[in-house]
PDB file of N, CA and C in Angstrom:
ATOM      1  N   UNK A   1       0.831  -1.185   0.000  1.00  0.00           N
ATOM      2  CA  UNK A   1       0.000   0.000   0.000  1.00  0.00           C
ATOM      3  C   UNK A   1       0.875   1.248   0.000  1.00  0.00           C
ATOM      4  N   UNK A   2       0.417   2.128  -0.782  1.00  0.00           N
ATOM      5  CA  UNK A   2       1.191   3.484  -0.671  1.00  0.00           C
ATOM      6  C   UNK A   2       1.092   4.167   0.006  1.00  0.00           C
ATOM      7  N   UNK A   3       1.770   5.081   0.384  1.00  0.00           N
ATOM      8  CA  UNK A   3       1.912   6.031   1.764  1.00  0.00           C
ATOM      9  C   UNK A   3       1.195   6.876   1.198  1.00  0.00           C
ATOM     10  N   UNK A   4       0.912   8.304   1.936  1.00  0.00           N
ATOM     11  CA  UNK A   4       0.011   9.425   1.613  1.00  0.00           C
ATOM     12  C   UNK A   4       1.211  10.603   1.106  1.00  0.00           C
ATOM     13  N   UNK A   5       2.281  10.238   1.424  1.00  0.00           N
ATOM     14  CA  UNK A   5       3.841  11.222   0.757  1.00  0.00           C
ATOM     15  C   UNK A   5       3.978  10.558  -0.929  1.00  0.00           C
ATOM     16  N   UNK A   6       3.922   9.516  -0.965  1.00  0.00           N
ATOM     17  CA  UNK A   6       4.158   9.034  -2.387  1.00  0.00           C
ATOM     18  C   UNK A   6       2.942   9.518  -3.215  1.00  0.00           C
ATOM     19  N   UNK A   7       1.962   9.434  -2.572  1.00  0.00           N
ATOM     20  CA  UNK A   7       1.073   9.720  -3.434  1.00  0.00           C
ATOM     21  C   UNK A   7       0.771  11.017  -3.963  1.00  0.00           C
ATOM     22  N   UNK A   8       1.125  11.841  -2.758  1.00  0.00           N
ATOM     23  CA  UNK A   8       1.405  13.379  -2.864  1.00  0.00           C
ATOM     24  C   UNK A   8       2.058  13.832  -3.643  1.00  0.00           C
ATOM     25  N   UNK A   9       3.726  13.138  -3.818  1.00  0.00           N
ATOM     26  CA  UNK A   9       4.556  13.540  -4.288  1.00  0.00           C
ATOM     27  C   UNK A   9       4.177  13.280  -5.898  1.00  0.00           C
ATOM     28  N   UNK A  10       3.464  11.838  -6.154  1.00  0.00           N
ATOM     29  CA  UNK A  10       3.249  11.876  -7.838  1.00  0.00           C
ATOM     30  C   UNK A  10       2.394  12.929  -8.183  1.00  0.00           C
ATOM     31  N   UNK A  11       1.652  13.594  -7.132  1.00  0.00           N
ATOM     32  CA  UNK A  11       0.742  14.621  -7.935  1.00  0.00           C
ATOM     33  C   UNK A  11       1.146  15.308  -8.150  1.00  0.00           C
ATOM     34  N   UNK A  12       1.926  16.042  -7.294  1.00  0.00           N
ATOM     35  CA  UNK A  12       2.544  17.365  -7.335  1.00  0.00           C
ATOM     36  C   UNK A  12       3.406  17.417  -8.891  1.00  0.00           C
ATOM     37  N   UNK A  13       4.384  16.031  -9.274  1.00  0.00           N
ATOM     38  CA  UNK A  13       4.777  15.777 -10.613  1.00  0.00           C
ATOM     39  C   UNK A  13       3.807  15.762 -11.900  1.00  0.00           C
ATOM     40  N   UNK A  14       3.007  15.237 -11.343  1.00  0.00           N
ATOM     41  CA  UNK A  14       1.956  15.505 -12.491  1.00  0.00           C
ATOM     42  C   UNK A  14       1.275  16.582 -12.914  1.00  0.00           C
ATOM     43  N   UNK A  15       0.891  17.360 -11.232  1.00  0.00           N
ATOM     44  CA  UNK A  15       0.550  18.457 -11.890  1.00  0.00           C
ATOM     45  C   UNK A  15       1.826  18.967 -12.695  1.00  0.00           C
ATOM     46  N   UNK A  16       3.016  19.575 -12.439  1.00  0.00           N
ATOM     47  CA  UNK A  16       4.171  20.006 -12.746  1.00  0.00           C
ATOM     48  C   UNK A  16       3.520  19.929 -14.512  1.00  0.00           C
ATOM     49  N   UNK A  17       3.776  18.267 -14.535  1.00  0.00           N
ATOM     50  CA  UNK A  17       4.175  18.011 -15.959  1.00  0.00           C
ATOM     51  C   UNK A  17       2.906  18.830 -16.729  1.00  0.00           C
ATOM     52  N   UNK A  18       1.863  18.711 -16.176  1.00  0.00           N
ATOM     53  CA  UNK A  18       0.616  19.340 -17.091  1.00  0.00           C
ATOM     54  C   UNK A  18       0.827  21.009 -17.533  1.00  0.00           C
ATOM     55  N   UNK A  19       1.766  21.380 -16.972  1.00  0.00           N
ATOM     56  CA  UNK A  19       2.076  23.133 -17.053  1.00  0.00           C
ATOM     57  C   UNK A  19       2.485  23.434 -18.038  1.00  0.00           C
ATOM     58  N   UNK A  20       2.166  24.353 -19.069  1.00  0.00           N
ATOM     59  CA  UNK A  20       1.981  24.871 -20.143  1.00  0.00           C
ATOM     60  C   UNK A  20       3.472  25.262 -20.616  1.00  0.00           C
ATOM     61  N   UNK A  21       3.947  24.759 -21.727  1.00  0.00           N
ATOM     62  CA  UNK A  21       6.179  24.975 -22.114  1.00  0.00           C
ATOM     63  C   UNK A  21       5.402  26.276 -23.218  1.00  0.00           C
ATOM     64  N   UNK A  22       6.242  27.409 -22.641  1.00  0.00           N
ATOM     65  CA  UNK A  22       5.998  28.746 -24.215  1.00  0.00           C
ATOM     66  C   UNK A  22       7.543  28.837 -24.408  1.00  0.00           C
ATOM     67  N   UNK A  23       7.923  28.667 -25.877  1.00  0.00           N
ATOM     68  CA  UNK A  23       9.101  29.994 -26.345  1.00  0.00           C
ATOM     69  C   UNK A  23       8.875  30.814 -26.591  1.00  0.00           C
ATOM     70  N   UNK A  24       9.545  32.137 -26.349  1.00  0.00           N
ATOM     71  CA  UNK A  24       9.623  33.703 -27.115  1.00  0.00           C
ATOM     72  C   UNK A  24      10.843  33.869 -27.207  1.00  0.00           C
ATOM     73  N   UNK A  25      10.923  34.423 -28.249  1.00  0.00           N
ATOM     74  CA  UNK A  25      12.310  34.747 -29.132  1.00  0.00           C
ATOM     75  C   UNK A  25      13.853  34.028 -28.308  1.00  0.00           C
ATOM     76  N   UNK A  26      13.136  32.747 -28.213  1.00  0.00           N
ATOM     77  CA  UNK A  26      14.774  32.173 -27.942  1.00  0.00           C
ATOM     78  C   UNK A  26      14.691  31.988 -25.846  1.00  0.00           C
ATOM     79  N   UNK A  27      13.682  32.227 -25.564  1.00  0.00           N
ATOM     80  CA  UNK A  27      13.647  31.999 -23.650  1.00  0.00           C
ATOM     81  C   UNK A  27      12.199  31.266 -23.944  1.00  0.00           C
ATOM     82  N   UNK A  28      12.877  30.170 -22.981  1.00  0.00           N
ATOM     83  CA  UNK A  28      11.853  29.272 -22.604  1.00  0.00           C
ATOM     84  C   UNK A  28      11.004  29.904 -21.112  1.00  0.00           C
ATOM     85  N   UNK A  29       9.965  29.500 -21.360  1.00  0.00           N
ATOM     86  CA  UNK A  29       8.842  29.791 -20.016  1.00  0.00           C
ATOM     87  C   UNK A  29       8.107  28.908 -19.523  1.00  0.00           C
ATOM     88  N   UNK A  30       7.606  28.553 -19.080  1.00  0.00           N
ATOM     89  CA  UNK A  30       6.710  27.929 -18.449  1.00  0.00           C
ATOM     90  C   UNK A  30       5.576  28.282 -17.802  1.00  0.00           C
ATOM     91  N   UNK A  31       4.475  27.989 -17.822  1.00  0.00           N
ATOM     92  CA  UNK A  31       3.033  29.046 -17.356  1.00  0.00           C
ATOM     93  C   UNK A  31       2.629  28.343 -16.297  1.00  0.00           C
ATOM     94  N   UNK A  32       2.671  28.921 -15.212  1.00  0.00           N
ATOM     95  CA  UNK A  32       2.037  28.197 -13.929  1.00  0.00           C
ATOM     96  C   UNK A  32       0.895  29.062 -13.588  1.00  0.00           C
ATOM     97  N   UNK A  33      -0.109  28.540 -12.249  1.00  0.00           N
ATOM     98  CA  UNK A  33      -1.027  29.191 -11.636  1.00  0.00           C
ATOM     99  C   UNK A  33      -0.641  30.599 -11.810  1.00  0.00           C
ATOM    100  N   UNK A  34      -2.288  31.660 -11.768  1.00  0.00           N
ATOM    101  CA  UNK A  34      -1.985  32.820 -11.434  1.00  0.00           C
ATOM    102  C   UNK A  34      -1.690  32.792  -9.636  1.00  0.00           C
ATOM    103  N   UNK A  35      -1.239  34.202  -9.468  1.00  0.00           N
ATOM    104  CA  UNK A  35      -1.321  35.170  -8.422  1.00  0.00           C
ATOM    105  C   UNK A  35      -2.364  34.944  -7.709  1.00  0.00           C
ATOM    106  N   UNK A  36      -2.257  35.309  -6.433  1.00  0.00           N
ATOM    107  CA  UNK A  36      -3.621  35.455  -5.862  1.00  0.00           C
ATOM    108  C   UNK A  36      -4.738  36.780  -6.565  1.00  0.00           C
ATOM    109  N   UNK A  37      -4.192  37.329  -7.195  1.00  0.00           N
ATOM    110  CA  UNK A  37      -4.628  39.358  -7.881  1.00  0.00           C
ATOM    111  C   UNK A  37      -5.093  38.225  -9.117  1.00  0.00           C
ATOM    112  N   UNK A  38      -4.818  37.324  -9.735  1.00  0.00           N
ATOM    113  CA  UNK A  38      -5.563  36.787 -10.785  1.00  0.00           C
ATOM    114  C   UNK A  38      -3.940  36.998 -12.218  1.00  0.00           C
ATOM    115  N   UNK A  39      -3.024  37.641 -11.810  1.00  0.00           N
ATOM    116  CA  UNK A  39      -2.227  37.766 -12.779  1.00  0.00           C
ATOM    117  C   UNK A  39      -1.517  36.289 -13.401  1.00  0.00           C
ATOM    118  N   UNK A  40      -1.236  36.461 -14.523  1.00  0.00           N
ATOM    119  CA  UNK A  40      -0.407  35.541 -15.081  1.00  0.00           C
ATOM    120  C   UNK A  40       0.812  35.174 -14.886  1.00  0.00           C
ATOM    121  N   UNK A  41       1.104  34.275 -14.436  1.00  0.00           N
ATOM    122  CA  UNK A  41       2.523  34.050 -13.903  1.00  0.00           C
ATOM    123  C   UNK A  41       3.420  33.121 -14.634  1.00  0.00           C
ATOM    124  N   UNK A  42       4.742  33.116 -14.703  1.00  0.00           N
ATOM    125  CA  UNK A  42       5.254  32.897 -15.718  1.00  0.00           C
ATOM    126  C   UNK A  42       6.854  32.331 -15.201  1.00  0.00           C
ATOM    127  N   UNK A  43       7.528  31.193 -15.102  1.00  0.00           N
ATOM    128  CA  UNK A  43       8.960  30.651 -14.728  1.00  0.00           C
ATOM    129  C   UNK A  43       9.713  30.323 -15.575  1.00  0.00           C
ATOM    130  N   UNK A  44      10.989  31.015 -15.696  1.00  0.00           N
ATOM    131  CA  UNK A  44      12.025  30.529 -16.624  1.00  0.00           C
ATOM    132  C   UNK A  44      13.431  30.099 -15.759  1.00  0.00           C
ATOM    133  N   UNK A  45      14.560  29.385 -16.363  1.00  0.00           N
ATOM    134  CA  UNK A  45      15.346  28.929 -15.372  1.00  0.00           C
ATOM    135  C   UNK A  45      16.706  30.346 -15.658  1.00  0.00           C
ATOM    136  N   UNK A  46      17.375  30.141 -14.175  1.00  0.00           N
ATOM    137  CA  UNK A  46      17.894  31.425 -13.875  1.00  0.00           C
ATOM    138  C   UNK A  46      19.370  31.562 -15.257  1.00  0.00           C
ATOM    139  N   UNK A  47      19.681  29.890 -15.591  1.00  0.00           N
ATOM    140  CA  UNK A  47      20.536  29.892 -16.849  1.00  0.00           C
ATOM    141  C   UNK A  47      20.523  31.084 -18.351  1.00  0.00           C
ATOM    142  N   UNK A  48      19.119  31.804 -18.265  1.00  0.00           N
ATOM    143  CA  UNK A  48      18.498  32.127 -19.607  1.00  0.00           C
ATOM    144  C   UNK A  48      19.593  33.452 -18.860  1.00  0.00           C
ATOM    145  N   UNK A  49      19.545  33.913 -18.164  1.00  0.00           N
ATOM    146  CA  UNK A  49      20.508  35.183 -16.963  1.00  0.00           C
ATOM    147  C   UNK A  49      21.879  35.244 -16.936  1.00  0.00           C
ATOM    148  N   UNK A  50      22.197  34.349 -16.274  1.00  0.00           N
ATOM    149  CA  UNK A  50      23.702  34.232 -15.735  1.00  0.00           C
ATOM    150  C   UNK A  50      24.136  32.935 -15.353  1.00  0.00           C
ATOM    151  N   UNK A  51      25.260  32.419 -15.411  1.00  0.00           N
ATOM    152  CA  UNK A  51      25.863  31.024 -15.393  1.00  0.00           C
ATOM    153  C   UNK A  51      25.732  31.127 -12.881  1.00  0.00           C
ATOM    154  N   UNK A  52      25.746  32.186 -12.477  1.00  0.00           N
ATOM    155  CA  UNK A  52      25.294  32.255 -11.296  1.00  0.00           C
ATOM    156  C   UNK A  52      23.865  32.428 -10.371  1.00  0.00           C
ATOM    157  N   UNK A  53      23.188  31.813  -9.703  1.00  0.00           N
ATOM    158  CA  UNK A  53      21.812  32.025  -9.718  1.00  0.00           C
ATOM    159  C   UNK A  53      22.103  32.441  -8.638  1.00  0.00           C
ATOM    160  N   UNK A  54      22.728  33.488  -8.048  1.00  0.00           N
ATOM    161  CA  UNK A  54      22.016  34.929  -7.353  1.00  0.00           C
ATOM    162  C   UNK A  54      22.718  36.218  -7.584  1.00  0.00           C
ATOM    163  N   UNK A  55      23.079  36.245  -8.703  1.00  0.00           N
ATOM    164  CA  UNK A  55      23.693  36.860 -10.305  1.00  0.00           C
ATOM    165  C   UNK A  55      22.056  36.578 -10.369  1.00  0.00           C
ATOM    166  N   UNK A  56      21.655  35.984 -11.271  1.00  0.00           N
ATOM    167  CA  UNK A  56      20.185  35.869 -12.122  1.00  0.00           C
ATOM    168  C   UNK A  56      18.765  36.187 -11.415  1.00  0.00           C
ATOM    169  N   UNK A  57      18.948  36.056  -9.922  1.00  0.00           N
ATOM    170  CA  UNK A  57      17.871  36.538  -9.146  1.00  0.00           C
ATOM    171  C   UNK A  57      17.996  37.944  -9.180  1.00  0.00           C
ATOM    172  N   UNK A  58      19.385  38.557  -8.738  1.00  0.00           N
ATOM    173  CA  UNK A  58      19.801  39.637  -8.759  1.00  0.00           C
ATOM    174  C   UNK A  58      19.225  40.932  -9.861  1.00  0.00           C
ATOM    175  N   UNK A  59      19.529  40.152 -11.368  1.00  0.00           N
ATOM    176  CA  UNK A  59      19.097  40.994 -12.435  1.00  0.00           C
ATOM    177  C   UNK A  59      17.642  41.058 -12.526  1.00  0.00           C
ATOM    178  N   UNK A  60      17.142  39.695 -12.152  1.00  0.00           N
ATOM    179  CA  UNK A  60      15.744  39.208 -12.564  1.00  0.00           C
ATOM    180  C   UNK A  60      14.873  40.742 -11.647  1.00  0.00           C
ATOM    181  N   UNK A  61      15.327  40.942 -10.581  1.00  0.00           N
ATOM    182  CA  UNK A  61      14.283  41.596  -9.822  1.00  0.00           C
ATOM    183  C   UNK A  61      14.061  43.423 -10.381  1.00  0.00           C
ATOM    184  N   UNK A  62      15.350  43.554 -11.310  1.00  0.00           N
ATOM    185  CA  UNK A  62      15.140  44.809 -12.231  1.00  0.00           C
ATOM    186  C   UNK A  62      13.808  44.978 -12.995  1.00  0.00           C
ATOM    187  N   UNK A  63      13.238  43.373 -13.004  1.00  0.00           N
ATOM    188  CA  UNK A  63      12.048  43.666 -14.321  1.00  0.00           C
ATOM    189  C   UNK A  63      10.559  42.352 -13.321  1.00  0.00           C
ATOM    190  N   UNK A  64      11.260  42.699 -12.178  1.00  0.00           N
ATOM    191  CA  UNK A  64      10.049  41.778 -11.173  1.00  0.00           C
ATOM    192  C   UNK A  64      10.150  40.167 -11.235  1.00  0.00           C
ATOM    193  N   UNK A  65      11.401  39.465 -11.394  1.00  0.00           N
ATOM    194  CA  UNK A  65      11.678  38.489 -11.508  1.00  0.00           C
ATOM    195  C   UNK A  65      11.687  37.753  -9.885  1.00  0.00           C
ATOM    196  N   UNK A  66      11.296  37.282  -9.611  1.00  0.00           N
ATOM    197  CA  UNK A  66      11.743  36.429  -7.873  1.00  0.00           C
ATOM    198  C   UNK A  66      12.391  35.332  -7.900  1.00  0.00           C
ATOM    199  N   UNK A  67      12.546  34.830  -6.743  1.00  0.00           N
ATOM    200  CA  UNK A  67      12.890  33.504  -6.833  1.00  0.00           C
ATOM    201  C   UNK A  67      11.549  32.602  -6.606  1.00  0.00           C
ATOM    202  N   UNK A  68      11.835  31.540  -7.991  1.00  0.00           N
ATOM    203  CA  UNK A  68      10.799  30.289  -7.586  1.00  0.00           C
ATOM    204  C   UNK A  68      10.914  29.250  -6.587  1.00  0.00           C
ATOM    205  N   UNK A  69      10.650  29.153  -5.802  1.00  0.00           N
ATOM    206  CA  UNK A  69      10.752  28.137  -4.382  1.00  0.00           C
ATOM    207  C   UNK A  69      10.339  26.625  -4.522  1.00  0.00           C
ATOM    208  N   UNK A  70       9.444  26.327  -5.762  1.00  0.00           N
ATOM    209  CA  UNK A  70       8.998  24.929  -5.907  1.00  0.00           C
ATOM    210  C   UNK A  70       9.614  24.056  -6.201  1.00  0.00           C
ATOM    211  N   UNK A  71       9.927  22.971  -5.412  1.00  0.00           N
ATOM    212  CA  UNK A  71      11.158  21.776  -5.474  1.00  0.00           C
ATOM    213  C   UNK A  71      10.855  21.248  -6.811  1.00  0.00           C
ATOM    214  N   UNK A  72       9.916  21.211  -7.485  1.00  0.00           N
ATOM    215  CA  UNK A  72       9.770  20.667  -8.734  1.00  0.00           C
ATOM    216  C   UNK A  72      10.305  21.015 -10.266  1.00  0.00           C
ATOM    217  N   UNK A  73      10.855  22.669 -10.026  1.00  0.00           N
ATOM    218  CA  UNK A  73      11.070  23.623 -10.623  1.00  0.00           C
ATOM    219  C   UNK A  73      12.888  23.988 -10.314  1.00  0.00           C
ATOM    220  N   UNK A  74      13.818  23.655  -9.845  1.00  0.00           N
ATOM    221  CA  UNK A  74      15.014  23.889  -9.220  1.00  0.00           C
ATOM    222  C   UNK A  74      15.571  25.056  -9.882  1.00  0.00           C
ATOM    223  N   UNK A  75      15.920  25.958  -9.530  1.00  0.00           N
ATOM    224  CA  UNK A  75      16.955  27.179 -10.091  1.00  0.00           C
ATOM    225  C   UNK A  75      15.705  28.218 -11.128  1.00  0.00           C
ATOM    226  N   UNK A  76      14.646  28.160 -10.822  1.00  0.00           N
ATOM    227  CA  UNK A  76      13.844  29.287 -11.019  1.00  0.00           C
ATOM    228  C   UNK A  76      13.205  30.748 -11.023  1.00  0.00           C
ATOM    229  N   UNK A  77      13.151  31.170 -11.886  1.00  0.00           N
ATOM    230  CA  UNK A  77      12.671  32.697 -11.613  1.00  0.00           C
ATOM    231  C   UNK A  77      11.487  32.818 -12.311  1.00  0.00           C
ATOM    232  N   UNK A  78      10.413  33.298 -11.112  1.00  0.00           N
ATOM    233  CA  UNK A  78       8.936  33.794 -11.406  1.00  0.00           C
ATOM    234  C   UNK A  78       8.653  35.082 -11.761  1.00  0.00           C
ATOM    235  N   UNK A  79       8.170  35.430 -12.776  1.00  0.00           N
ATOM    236  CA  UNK A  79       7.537  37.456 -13.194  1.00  0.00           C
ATOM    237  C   UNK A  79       5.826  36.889 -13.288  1.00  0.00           C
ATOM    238  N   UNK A  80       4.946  37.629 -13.258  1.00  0.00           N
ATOM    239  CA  UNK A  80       4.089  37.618 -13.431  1.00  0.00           C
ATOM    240  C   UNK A  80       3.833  38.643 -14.750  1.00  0.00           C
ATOM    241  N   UNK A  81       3.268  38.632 -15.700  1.00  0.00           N
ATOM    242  CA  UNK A  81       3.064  39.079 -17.074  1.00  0.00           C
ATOM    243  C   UNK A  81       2.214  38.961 -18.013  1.00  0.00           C
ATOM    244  N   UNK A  82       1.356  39.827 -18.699  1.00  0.00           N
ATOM    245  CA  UNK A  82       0.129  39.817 -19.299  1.00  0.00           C
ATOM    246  C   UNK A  82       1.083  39.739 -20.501  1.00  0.00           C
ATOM    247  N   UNK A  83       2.615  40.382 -20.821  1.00  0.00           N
ATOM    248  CA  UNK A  83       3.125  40.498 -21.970  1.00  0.00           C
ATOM    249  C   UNK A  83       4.309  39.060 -22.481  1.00  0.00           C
ATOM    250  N   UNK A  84       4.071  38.555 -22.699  1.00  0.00           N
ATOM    251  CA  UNK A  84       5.254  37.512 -22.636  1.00  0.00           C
ATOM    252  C   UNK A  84       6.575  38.351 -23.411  1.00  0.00           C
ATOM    253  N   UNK A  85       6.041  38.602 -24.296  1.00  0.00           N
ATOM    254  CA  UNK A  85       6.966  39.366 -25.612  1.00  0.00           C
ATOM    255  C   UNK A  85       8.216  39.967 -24.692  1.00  0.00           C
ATOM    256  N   UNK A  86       7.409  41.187 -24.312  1.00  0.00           N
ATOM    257  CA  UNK A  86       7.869  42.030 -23.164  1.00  0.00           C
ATOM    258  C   UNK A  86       8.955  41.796 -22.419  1.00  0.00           C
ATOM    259  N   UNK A  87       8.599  40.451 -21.717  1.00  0.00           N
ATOM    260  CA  UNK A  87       9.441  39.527 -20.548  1.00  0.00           C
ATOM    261  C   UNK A  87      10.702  39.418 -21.374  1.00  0.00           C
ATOM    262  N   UNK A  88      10.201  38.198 -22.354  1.00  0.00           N
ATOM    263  CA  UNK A  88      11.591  37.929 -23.190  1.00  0.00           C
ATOM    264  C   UNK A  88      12.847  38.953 -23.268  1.00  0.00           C
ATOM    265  N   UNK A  89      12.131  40.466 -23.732  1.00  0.00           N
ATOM    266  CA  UNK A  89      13.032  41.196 -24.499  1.00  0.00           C
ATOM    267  C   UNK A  89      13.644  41.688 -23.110  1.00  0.00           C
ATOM    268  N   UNK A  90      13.153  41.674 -22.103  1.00  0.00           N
ATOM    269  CA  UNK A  90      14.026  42.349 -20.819  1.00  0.00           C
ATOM    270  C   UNK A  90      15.136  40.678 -20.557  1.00  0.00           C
ATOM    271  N   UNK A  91      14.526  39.811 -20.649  1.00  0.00           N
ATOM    272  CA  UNK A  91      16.118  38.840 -20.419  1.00  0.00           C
ATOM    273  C   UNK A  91      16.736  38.546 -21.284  1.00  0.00           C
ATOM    274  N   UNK A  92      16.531  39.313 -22.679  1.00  0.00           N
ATOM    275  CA  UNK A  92      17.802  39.311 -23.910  1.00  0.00           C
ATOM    276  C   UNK A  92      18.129  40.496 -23.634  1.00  0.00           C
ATOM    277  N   UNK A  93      17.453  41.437 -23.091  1.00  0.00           N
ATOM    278  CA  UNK A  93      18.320  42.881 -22.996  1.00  0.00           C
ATOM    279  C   UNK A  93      19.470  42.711 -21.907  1.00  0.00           C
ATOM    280  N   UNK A  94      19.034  42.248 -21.136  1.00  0.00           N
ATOM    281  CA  UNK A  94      19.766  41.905 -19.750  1.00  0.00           C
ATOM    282  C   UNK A  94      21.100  41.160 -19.850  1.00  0.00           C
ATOM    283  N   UNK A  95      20.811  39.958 -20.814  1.00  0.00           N
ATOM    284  CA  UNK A  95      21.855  38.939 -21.301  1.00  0.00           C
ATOM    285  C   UNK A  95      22.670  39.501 -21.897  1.00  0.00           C
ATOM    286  N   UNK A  96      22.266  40.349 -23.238  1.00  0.00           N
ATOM    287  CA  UNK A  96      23.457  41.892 -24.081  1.00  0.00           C
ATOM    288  C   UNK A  96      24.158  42.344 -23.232  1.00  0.00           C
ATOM    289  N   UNK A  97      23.715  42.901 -22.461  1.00  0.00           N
ATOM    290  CA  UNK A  97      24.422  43.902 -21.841  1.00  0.00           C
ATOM    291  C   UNK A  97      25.526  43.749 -20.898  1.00  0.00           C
ATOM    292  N   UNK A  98      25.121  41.713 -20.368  1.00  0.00           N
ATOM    293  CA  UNK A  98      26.750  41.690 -19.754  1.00  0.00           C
ATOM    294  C   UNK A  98      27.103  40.708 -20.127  1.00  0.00           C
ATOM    295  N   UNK A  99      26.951  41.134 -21.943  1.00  0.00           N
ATOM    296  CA  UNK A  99      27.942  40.460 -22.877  1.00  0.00           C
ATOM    297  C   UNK A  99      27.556  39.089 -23.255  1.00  0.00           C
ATOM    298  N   UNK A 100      26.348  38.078 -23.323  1.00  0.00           N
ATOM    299  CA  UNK A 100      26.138  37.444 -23.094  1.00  0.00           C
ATOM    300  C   UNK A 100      25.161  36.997 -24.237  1.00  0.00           C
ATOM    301  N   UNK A 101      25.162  36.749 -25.690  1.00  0.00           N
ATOM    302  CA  UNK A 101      24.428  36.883 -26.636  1.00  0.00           C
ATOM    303  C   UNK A 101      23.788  35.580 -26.349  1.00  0.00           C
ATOM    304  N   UNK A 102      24.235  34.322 -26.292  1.00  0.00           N
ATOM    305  CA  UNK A 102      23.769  33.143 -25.699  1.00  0.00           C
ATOM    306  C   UNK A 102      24.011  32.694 -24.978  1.00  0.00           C
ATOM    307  N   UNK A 103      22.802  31.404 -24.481  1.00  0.00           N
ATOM    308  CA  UNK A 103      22.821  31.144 -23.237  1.00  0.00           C
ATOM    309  C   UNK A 103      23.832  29.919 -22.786  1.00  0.00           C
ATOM    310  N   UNK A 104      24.493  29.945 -21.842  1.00  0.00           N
ATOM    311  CA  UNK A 104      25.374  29.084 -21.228  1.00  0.00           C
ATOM    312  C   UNK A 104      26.606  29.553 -21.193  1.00  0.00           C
TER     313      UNK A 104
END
C-alpha cells in the first residue's frame, strides 16, 4: 500500500508536468497558476541570466523576476506578465548587456 507522501509527491509531478512549455524569441517559459490578484505568472530557469543564480535573481528583480521556491522547478525565476513578448526582451536585454548573446 502506498503512503500518503508518495502519493502526494506523484501529484505534485503531475501536476508540474501538465504546465503549459511557451518559447519567445529564444527563452523558454513555463506558465504556472496565477497570483492570488488573478495575474499571469510565468517561470524561466535562472541559466536564460547568468551562469550564477544569485547573479540571475539579482538581475531578474530589475524587471520583477523572484525567486521560484517549488522543489519541482530547481533554479527558477517567477515574473508575473500579461506580456510575454515584453518579458523575453528584458532577459535578452539583460543577457546583451553583460555580454552574453547566448545562453550558457
Amino acid at each position: 500500500m502506498k503512503t500518503e507522501t508518495e502519493n502526494r509527491n506523484k501529484l505534485t509531478i503531475a501536476t508540474a508536468m501538465e504546465q503549459e512549455a511557451v518559447k519567445m524569441n529564444g527563452v523558454s517559459f513555463v506558465r504556472i497558476k496565477n497570483d492570488a490578484n488573478g495575474n499571469p505568472r510565468y517561470i524561466f530557469h535562472f541559466l536564460e541570466l547568468s551562469k550564477d543564480y544569485n547573479e540571475a535573481c539579482r538581475i531578474a528583480s530589475k524587471f520583477g523576476g523572484r525567486k521560484y521556491r517549488a522543489k519541482w522547478y530547481g533554479g527558477g525565476i517567477v515574473c508575473q506578465s500579461y506580456d510575454l513578448a515584453d518579458l523575453a526582451q528584458s532577459i535578452l536585454a539583460n543577457r546583451i548587456a553583460m555580454g552574453r548573446n547566448s545562453v550558457g
